[in-house]
Protein backbone atom coordinates (compact mmCIF):
# COMPACT_ATOMS: atom_id res chain seq x y z
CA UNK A 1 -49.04 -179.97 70.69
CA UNK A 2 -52.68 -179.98 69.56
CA UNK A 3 -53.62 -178.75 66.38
CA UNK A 4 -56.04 -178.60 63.25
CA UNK A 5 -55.83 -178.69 59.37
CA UNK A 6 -58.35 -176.65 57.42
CA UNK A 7 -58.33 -178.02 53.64
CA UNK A 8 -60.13 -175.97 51.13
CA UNK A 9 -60.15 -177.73 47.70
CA UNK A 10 -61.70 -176.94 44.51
CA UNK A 11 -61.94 -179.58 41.88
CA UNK A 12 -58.98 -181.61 43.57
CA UNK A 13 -60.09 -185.41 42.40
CA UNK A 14 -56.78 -186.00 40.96
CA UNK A 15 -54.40 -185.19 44.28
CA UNK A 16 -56.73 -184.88 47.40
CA UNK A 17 -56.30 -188.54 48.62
CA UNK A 18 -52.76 -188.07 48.03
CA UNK A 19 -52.91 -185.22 50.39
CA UNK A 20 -54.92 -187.00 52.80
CA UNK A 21 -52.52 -189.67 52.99
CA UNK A 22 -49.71 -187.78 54.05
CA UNK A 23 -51.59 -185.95 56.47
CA UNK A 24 -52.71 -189.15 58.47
CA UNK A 25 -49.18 -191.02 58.17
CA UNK A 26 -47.96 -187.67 60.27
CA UNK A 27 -46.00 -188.85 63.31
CA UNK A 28 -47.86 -185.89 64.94
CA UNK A 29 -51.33 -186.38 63.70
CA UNK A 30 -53.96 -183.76 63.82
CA UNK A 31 -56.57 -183.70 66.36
CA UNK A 32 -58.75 -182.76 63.44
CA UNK A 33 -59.07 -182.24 59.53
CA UNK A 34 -61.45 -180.20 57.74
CA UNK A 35 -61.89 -180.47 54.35
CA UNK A 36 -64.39 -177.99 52.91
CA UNK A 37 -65.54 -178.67 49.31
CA UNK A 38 -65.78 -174.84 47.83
CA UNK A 39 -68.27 -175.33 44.50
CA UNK A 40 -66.21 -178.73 43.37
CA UNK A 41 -68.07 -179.32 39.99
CA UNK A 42 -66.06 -182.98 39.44
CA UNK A 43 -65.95 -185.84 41.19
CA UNK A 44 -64.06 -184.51 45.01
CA UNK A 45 -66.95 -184.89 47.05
CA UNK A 46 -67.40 -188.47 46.31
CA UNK A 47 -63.31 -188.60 47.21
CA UNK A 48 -64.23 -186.43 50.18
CA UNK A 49 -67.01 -188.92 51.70
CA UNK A 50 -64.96 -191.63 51.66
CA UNK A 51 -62.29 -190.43 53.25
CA UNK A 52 -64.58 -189.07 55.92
CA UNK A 53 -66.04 -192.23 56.45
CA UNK A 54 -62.71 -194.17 56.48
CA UNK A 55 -60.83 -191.71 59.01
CA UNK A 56 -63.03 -190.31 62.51
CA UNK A 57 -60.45 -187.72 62.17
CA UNK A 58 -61.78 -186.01 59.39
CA UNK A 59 -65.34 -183.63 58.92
CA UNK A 60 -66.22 -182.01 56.13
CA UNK A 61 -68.52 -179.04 54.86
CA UNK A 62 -69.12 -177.58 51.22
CA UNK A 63 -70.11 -173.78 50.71
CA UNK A 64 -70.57 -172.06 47.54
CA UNK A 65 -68.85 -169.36 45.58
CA UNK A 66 -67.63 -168.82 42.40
CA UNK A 67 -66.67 -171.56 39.79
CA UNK A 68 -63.48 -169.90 38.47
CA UNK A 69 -59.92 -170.75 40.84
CA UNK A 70 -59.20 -167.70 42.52
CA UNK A 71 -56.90 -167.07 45.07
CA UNK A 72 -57.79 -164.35 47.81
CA UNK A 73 -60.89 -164.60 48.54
CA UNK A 74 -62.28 -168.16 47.63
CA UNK A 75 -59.63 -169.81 49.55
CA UNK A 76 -60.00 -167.73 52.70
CA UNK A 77 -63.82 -167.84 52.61
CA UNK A 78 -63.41 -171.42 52.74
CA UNK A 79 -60.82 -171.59 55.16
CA UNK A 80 -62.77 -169.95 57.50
CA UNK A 81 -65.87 -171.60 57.22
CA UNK A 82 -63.56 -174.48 57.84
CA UNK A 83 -62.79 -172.95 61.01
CA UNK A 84 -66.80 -172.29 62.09
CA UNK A 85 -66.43 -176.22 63.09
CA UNK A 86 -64.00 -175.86 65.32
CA UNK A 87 -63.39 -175.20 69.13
CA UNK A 88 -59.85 -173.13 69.87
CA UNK A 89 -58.55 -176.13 71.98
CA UNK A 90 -55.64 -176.45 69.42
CA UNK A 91 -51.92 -175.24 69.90
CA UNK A 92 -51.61 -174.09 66.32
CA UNK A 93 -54.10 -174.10 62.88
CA UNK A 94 -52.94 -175.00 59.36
CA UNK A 95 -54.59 -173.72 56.48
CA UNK A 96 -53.22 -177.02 53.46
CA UNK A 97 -53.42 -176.91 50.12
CA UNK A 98 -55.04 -180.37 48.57
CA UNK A 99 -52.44 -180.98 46.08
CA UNK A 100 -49.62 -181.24 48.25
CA UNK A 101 -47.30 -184.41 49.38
CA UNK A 102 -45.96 -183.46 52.99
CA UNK A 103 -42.89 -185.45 54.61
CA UNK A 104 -44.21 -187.49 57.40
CA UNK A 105 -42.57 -185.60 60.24
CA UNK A 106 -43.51 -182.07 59.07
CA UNK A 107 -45.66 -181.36 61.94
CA UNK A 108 -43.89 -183.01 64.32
CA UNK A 109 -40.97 -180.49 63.43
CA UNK A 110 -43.45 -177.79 62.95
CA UNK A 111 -44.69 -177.80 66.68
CA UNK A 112 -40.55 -178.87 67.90
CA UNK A 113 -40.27 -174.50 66.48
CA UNK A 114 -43.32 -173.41 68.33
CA UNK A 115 -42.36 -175.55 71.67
CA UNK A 116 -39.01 -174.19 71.32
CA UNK A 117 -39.34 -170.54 70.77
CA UNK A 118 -42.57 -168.83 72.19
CA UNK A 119 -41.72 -165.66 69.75
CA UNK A 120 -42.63 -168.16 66.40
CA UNK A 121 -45.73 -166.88 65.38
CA UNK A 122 -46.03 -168.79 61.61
CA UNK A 123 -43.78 -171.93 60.41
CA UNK A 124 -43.49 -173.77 57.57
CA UNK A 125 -41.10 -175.70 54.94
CA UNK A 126 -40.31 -175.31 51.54
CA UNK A 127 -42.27 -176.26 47.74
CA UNK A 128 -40.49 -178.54 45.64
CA UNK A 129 -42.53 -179.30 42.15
CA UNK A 130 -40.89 -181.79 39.35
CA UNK A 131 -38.47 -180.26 36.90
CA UNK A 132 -38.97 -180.74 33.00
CA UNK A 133 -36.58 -183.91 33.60
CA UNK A 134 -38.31 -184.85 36.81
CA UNK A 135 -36.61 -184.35 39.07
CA UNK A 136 -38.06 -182.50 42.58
CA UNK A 137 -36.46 -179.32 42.72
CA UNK A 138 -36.82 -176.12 44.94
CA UNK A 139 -39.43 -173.33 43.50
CA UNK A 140 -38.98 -170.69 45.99
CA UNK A 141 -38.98 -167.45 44.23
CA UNK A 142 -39.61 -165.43 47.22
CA UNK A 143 -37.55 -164.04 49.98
CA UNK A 144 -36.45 -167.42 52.17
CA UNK A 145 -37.88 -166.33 55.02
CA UNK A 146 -41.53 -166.90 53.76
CA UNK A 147 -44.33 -169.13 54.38
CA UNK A 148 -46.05 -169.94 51.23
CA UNK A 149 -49.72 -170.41 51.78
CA UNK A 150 -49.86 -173.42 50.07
CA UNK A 151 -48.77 -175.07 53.73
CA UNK A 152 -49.29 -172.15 56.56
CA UNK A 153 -49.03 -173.27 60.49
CA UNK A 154 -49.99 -170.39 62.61
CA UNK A 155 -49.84 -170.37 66.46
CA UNK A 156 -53.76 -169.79 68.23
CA UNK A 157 -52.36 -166.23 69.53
CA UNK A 158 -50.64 -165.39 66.63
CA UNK A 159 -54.08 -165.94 64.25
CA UNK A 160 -55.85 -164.40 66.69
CA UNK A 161 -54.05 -161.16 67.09
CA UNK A 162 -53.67 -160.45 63.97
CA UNK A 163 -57.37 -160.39 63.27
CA UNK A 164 -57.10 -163.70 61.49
CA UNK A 165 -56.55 -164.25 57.83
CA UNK A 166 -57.97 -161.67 55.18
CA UNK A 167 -59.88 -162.60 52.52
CA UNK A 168 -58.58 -160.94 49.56
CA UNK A 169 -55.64 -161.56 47.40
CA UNK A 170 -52.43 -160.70 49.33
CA UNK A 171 -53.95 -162.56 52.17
CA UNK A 172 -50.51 -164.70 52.35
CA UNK A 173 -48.34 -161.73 52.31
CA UNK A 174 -50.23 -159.49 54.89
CA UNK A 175 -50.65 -162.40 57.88
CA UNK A 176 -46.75 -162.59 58.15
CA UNK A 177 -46.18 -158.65 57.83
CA UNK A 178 -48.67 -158.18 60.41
CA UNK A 179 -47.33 -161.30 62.82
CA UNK A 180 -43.77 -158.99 62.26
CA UNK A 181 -45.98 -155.89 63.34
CA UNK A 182 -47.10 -157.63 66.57
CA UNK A 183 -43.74 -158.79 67.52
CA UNK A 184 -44.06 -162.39 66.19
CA UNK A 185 -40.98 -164.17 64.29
CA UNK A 186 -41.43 -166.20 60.69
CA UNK A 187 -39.85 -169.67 60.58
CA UNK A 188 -38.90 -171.37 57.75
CA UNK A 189 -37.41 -175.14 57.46
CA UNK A 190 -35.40 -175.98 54.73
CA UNK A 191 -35.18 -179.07 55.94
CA UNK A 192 -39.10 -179.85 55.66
CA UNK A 193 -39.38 -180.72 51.29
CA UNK A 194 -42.85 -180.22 50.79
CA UNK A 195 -44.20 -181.48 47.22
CA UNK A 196 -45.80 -179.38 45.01
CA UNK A 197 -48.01 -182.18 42.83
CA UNK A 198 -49.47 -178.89 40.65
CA UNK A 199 -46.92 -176.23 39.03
CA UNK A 200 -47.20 -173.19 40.86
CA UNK A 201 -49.79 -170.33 39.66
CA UNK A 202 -50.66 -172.64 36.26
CA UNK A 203 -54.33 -172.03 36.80
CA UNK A 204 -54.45 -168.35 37.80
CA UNK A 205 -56.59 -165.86 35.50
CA UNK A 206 -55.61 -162.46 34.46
CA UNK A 207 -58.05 -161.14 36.45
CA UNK A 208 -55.70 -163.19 39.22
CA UNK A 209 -52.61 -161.67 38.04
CA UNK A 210 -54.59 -158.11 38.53
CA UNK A 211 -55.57 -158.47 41.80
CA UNK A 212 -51.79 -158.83 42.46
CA UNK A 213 -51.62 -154.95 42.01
CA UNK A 214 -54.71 -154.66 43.86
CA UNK A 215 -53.40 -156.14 47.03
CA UNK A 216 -50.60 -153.96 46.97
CA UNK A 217 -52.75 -151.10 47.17
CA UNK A 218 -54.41 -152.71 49.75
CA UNK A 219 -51.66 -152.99 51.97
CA UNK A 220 -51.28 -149.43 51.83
CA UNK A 221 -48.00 -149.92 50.02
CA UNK A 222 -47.90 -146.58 47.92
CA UNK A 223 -46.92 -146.57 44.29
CA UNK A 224 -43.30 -146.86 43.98
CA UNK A 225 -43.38 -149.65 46.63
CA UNK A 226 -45.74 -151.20 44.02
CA UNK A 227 -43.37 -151.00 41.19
CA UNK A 228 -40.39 -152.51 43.00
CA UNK A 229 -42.23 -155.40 44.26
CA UNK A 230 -43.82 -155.84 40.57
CA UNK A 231 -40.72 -155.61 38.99
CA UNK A 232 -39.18 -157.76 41.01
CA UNK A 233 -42.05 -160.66 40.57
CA UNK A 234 -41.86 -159.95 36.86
CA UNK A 235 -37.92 -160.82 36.65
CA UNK A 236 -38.58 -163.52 39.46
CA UNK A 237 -40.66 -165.36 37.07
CA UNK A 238 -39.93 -164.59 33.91
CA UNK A 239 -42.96 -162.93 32.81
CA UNK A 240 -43.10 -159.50 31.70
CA UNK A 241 -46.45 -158.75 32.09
CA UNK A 242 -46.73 -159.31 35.87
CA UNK A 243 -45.57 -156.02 35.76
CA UNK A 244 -48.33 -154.59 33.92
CA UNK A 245 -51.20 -155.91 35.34
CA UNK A 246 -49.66 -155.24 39.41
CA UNK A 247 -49.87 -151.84 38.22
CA UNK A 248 -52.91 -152.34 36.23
CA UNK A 249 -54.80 -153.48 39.35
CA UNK A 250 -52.87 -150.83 41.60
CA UNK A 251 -54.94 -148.11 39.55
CA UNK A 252 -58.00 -150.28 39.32
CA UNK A 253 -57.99 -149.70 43.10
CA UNK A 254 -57.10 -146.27 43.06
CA UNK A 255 -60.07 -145.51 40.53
CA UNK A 256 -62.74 -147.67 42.39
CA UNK A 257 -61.44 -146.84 45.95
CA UNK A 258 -60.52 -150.38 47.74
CA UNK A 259 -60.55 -150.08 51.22
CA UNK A 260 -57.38 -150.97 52.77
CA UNK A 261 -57.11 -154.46 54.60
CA UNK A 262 -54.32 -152.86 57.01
CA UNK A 263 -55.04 -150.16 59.46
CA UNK A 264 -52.88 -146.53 59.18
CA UNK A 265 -50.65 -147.63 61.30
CA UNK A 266 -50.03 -151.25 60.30
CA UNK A 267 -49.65 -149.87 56.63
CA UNK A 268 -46.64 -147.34 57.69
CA UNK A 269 -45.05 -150.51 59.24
CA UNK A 270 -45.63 -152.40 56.39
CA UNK A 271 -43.66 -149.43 53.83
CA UNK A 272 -41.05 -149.27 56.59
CA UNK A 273 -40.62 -152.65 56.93
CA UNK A 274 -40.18 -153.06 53.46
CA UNK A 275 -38.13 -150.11 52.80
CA UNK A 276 -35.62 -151.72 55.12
CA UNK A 277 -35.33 -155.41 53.96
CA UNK A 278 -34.56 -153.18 50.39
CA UNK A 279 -31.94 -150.82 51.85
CA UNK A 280 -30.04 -154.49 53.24
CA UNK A 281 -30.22 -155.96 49.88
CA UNK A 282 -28.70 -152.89 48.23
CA UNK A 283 -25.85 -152.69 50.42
CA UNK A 284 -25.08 -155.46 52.07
């Protein structure tokens, strides 16, 4: 199968040849790489030339936005001006992270799930990041069957249909609710050890944490949705105040009126959805 990699990277002299690396040792490779340089105020672009000029494989493109790492909207903008220089002759389109060490057959398994089961809308493996005694251990606090966005493979219908990624926080959330709403399945291999070369989240502003609230609202989740889903994040990570500023940035959007990134329908779907997978884990 035929596909691209979209890297947008930010200030990521430290890990991007890293990345790179495993990318071109794939024993499926890409057909092309994209690495766009979003504002990069150290020394990535000079990282970024070379490796253009060393591999015919990879382009590159920078755009400007804001300085400050924020995830939503930076990291979609980017991906998708990523995607400008492409043609849709691909199979399936991965949106990487640049701090990440993948095992050299990921997409080779990767495209064995789409080849295999037409239904597979979004694949992916599983983070691992170094314990305090380092050692490379699972960090996974979500529900297994999730795709973190760090390393998201998406099938040319699938991205298409469902109006492509959105660029606001929540953006990694929303894609596989929506492939679920349009009758696609979510694979994920825990067999594919993906490594996480930067501790989840360690760079993320409050404003970052807000916007976690925000997104909810977004998604047309409704308040007490909001609270569950905070709650559970706060306990998941061990941080109290995730819960405050979800609901923080829930009411932001209430007060300043945030248009929804789901349509009416696609939102009652969403609660429903969601008010299912809770009703299972309550009594099953």
């Amino acid at each position: 199968m035929d596909y691209y990699v979209i890297i947008p990277v930010f200030n990521e002299e430290k890990f991007l040849a890293t990345t790179i690396k495993s990318l071109t040792s794939q024993t499926l490779k890409a057909k092309k790489i994209i690495i766009v340089n979003d504002n990069s105020t150290d020394s990535t672009q000079n990282i970024i030339n070379i490796l253009v000029r060393e591999n015919e494989t990879i382009d590159s493109i920078t755009t400007k936005s804001e300085q400050q790492h924020m995830p939503g909207s930076k990291v979609v903008n980017a991906f998708k001006a990523g995607l400008e220089l492409l043609d849709t002759s691909f199979d399936f389109i991965v949106k990487l992270d640049a701090d990440l060490i993948l095992p050299l057959h990921y997409f080779e398994t990767i495209a064995s799930h789409f080849k295999g089961d037409k239904a597979i809308g979004i694949a992916g493996g599983f983070v691992y990041e170094k314990s305090k005694h380092k050692y490379w251990v699972l960090n996974h606090p979500m529900n297994k069957d999730h795709v973190r966005g760090a390393f998201k493979a998406y099938t040319k219908e699938c991205y298409y249909e469902i109006g492509e990624l959105k660029s606001a926080m929540g953006w990694d959330t929303v894609d596989e609710l929506l492939a679920k709403y349009y009758g696609y399945l979510i694979i994920t291999d825990d067999t594919l050890h993906v490594k996480h070369l930067r501790p989840t989240g360690h760079i993320y502003s409050k404003k970052a944490k807000i916007l976690q609230g925000t997104a909810m609202y977004t998604m047309r989740y409704g308040l007490l949705l909001t609270l569950i889903a905070s709650t559970k994040m706060a306990i998941l990570g061990k941080n109290s105040s995730t819960l405050y500023y979800n609901i923080l940035g829930y009411f932001d959007a209430i007060i300043s009126d945030k248009s929804p990134i789901v349509t009416v329908e696609e939102g009652v779907f969403i609660r429903n959805y969601r008010w299912t997978s809770i009703r299972k884990k309550l009594f099953t």
